[in-house]
PDB file of N, CA and C in Angstrom:
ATOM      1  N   UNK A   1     105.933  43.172  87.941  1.00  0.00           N
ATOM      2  CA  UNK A   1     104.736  43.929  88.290  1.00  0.00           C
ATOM      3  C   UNK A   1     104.707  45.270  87.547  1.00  0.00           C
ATOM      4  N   UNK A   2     106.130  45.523  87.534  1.00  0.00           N
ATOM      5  CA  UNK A   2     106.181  47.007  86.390  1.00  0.00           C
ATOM      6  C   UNK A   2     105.701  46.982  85.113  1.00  0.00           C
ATOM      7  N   UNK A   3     106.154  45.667  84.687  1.00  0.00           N
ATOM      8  CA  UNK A   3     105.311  45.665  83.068  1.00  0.00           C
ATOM      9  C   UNK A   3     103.988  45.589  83.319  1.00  0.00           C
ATOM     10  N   UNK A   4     103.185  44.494  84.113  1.00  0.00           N
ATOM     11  CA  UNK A   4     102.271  44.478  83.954  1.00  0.00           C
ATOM     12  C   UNK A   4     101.260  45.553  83.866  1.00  0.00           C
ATOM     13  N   UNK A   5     101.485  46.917  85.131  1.00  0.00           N
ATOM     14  CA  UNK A   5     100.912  47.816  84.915  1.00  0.00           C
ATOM     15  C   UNK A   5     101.451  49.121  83.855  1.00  0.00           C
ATOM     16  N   UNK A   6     102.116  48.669  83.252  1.00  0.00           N
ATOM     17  CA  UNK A   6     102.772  49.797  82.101  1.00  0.00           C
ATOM     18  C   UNK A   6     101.623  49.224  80.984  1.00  0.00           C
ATOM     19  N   UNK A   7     101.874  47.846  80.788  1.00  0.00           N
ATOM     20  CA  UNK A   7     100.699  47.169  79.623  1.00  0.00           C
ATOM     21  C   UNK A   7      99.377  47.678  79.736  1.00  0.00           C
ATOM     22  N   UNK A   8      98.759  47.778  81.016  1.00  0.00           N
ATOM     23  CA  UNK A   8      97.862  48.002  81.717  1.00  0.00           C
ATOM     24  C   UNK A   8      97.012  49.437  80.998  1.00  0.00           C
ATOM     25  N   UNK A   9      98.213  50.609  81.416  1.00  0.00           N
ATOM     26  CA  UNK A   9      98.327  51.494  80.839  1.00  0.00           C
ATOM     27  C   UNK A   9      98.331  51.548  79.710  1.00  0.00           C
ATOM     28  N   UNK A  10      98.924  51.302  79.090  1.00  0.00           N
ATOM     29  CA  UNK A  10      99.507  51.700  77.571  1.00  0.00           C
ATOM     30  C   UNK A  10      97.983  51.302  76.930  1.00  0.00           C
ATOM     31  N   UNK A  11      97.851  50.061  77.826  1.00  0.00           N
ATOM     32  CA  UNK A  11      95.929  49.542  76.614  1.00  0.00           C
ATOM     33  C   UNK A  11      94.874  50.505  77.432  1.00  0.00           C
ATOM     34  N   UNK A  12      95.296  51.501  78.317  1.00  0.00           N
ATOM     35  CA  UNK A  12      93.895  52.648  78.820  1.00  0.00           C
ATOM     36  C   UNK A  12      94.095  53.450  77.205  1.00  0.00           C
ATOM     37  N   UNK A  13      95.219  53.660  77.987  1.00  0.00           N
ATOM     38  CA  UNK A  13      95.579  55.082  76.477  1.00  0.00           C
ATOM     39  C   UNK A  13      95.341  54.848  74.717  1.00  0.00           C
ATOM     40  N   UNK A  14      95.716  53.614  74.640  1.00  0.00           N
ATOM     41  CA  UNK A  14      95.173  52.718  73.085  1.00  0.00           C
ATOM     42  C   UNK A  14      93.113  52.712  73.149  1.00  0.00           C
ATOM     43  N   UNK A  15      92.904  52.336  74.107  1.00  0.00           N
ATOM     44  CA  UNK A  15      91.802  52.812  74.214  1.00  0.00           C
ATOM     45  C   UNK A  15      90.654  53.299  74.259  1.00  0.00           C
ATOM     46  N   UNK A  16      91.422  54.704  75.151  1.00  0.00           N
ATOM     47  CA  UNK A  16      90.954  55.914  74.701  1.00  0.00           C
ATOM     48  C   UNK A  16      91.430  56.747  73.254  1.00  0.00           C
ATOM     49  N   UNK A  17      92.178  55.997  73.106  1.00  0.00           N
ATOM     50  CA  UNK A  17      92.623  56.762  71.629  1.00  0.00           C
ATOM     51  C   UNK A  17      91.634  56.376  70.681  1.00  0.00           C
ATOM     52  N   UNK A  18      91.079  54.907  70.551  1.00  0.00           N
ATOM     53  CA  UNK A  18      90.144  54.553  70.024  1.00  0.00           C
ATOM     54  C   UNK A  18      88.916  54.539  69.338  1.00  0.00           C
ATOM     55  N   UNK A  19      88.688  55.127  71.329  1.00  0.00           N
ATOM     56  CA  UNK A  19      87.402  55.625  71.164  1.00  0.00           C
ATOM     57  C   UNK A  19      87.137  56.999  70.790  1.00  0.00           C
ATOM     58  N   UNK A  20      88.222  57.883  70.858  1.00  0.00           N
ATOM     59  CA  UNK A  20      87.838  59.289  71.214  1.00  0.00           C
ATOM     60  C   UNK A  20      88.347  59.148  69.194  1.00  0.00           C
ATOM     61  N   UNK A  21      89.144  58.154  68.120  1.00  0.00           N
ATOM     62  CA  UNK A  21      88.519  58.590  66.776  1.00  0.00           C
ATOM     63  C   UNK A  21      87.556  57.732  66.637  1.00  0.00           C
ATOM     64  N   UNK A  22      86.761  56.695  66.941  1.00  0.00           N
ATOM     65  CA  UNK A  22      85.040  56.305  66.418  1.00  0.00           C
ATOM     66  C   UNK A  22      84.291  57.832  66.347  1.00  0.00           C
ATOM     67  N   UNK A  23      85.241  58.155  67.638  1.00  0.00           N
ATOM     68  CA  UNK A  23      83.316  59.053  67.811  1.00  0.00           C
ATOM     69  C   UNK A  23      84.089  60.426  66.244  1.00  0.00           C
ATOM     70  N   UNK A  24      85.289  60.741  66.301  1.00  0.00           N
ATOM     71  CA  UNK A  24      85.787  61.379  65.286  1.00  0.00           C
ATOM     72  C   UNK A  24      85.030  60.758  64.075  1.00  0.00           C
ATOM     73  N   UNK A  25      84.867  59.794  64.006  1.00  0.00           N
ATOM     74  CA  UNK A  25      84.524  58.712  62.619  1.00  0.00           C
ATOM     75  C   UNK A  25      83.022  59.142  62.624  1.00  0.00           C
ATOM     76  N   UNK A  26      82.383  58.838  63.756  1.00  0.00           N
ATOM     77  CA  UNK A  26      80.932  59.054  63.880  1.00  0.00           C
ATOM     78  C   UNK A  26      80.514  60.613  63.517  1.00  0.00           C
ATOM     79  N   UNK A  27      81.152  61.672  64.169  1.00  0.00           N
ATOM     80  CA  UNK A  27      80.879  63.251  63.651  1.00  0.00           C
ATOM     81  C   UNK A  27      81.129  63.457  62.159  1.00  0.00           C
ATOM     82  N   UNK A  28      82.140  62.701  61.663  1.00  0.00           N
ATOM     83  CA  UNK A  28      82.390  62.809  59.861  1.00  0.00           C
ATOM     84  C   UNK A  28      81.255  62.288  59.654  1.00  0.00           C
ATOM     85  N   UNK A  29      81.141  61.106  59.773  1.00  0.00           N
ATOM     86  CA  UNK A  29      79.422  60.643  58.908  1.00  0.00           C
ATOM     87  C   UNK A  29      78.554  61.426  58.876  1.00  0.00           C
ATOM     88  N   UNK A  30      78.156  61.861  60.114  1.00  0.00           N
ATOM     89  CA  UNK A  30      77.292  63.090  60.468  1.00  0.00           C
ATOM     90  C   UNK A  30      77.047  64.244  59.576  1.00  0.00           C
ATOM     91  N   UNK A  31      78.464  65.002  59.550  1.00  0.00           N
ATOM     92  CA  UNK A  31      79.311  65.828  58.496  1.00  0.00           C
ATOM     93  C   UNK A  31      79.239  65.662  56.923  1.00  0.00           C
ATOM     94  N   UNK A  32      79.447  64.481  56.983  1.00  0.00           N
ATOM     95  CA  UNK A  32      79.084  63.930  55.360  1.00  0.00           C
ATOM     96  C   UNK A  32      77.659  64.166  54.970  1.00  0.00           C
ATOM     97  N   UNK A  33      76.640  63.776  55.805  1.00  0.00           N
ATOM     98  CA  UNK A  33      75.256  63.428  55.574  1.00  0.00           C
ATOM     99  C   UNK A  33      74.601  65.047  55.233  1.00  0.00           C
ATOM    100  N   UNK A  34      75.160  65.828  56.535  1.00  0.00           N
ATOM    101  CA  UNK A  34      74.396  66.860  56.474  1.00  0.00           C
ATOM    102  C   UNK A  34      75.235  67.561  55.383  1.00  0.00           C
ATOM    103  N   UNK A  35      76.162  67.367  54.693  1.00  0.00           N
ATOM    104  CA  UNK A  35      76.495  68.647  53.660  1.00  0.00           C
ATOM    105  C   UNK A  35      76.020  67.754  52.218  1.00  0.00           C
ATOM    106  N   UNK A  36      75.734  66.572  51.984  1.00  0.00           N
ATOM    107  CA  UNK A  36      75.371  65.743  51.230  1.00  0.00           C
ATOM    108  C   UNK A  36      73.468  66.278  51.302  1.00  0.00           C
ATOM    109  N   UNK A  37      73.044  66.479  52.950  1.00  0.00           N
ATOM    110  CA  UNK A  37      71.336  67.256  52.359  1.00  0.00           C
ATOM    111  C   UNK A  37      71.687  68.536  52.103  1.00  0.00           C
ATOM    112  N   UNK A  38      72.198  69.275  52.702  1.00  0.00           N
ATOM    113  CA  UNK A  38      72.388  70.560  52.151  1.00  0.00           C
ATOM    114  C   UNK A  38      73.141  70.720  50.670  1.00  0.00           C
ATOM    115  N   UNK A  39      73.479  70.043  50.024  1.00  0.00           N
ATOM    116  CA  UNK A  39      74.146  70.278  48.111  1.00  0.00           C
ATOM    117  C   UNK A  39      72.392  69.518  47.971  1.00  0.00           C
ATOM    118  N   UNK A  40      71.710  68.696  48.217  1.00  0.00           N
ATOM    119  CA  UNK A  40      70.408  67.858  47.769  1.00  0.00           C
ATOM    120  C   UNK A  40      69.916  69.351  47.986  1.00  0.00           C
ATOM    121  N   UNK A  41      69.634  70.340  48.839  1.00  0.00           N
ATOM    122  CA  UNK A  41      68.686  70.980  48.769  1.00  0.00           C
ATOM    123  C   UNK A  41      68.765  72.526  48.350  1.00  0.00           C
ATOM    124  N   UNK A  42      69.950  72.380  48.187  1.00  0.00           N
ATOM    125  CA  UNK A  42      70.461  73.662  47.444  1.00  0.00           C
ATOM    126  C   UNK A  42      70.431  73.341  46.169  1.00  0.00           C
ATOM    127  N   UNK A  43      70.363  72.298  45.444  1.00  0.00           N
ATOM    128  CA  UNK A  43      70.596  71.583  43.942  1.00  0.00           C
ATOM    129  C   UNK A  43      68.876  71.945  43.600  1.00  0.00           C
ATOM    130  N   UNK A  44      68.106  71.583  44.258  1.00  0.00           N
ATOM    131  CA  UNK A  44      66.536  71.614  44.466  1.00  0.00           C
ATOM    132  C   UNK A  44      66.218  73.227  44.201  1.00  0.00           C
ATOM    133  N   UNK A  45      66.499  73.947  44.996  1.00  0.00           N
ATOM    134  CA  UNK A  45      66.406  75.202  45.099  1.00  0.00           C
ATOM    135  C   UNK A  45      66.761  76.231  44.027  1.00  0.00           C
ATOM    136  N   UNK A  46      68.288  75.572  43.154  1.00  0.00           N
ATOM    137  CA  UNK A  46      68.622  76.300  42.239  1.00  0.00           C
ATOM    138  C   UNK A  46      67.860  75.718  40.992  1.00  0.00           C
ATOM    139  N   UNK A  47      67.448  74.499  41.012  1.00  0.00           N
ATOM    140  CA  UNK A  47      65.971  74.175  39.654  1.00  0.00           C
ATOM    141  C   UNK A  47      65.082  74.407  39.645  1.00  0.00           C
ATOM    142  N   UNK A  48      64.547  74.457  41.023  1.00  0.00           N
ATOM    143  CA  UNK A  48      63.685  75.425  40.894  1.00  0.00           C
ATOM    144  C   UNK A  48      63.087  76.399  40.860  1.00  0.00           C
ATOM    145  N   UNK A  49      64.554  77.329  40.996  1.00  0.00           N
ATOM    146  CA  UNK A  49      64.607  78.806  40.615  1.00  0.00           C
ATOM    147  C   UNK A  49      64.854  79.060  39.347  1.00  0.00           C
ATOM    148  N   UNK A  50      65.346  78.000  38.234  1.00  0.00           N
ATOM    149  CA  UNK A  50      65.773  78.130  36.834  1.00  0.00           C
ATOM    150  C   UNK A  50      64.434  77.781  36.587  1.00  0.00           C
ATOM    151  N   UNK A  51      63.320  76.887  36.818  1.00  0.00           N
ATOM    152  CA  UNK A  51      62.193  76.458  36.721  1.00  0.00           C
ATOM    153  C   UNK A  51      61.317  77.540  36.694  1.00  0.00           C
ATOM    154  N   UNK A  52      61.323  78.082  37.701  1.00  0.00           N
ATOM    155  CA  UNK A  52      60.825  79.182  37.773  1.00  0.00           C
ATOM    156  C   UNK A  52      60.929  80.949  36.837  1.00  0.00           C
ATOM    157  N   UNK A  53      62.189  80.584  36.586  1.00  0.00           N
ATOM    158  CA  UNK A  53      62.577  81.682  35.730  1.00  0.00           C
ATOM    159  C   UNK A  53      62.215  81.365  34.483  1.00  0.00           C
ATOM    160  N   UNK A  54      62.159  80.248  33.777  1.00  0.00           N
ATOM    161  CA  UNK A  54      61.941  79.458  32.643  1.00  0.00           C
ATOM    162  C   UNK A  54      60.507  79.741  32.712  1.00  0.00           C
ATOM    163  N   UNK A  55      59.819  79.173  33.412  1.00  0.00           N
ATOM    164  CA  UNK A  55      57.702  79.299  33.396  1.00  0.00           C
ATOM    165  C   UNK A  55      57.689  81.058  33.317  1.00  0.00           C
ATOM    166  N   UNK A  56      58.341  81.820  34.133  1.00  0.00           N
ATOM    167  CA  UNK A  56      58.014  83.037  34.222  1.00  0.00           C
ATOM    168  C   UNK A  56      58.540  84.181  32.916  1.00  0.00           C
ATOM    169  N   UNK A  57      59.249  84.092  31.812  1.00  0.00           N
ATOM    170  CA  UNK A  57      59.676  84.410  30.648  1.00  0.00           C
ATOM    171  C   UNK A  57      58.698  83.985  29.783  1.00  0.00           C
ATOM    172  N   UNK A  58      58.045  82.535  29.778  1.00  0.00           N
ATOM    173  CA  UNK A  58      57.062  82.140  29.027  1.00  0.00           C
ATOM    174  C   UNK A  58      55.843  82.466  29.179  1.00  0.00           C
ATOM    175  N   UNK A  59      55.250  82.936  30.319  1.00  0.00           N
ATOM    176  CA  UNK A  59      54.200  83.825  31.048  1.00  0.00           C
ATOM    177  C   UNK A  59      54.631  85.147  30.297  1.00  0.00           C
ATOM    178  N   UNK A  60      55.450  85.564  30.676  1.00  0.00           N
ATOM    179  CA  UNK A  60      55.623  86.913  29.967  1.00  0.00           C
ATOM    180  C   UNK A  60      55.524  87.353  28.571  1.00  0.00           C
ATOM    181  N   UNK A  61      56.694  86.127  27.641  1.00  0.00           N
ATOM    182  CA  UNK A  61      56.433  86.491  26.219  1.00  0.00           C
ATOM    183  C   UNK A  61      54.899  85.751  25.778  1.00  0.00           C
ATOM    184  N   UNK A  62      54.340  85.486  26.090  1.00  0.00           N
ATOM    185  CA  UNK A  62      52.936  85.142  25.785  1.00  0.00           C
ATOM    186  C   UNK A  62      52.387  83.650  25.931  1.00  0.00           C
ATOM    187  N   UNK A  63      53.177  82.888  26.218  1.00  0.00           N
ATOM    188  CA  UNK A  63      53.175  81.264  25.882  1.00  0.00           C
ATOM    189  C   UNK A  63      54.536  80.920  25.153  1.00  0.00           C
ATOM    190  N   UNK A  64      53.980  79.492  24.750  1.00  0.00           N
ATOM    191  CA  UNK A  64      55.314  78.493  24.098  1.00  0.00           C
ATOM    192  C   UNK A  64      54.760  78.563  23.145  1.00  0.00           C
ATOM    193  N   UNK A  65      56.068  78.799  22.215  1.00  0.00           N
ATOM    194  CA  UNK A  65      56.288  78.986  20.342  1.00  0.00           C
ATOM    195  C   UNK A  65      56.324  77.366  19.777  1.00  0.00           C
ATOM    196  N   UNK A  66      55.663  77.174  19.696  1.00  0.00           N
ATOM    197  CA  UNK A  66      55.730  75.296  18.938  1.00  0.00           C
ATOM    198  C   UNK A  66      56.268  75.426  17.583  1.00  0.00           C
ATOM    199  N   UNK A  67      57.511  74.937  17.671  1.00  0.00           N
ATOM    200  CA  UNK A  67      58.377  74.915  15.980  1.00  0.00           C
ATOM    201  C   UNK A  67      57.763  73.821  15.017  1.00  0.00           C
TER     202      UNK A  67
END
């Protein structure tokens, strides 16, 4: 009867060990996704601030020089 509830045990604790890394597994994905949109929208942000700096130099020196 001792083993049985030691087994008993031992598979609560296997478990919960289990479950408590899915959900570890599940917050990384999470983690992944959101720093994967945030580099997408910071990548966005810095072209189109070079974009912007690029149109705005050409505004300034008068237009585009066609070679």
């Amino acid at each position: 009867m001792c083993v049985l509830l030691y087994l008993i045990q031992t598979y609560r604790i296997l478990l919960t060990i289990y479950k408590l890394l899915a959900r570890l597994q599940h917050l990384n994905k999470i983690q992944v996704h959101l720093s994967w949109f945030l580099i997408k929208k910071e990548q966005k942000s810095v072209i189109g601030s070079v974009i912007q700096s690029v149109l705005g130099s050409v505004i300034q020196s008068g237009g585009l020089v066609l070679a």
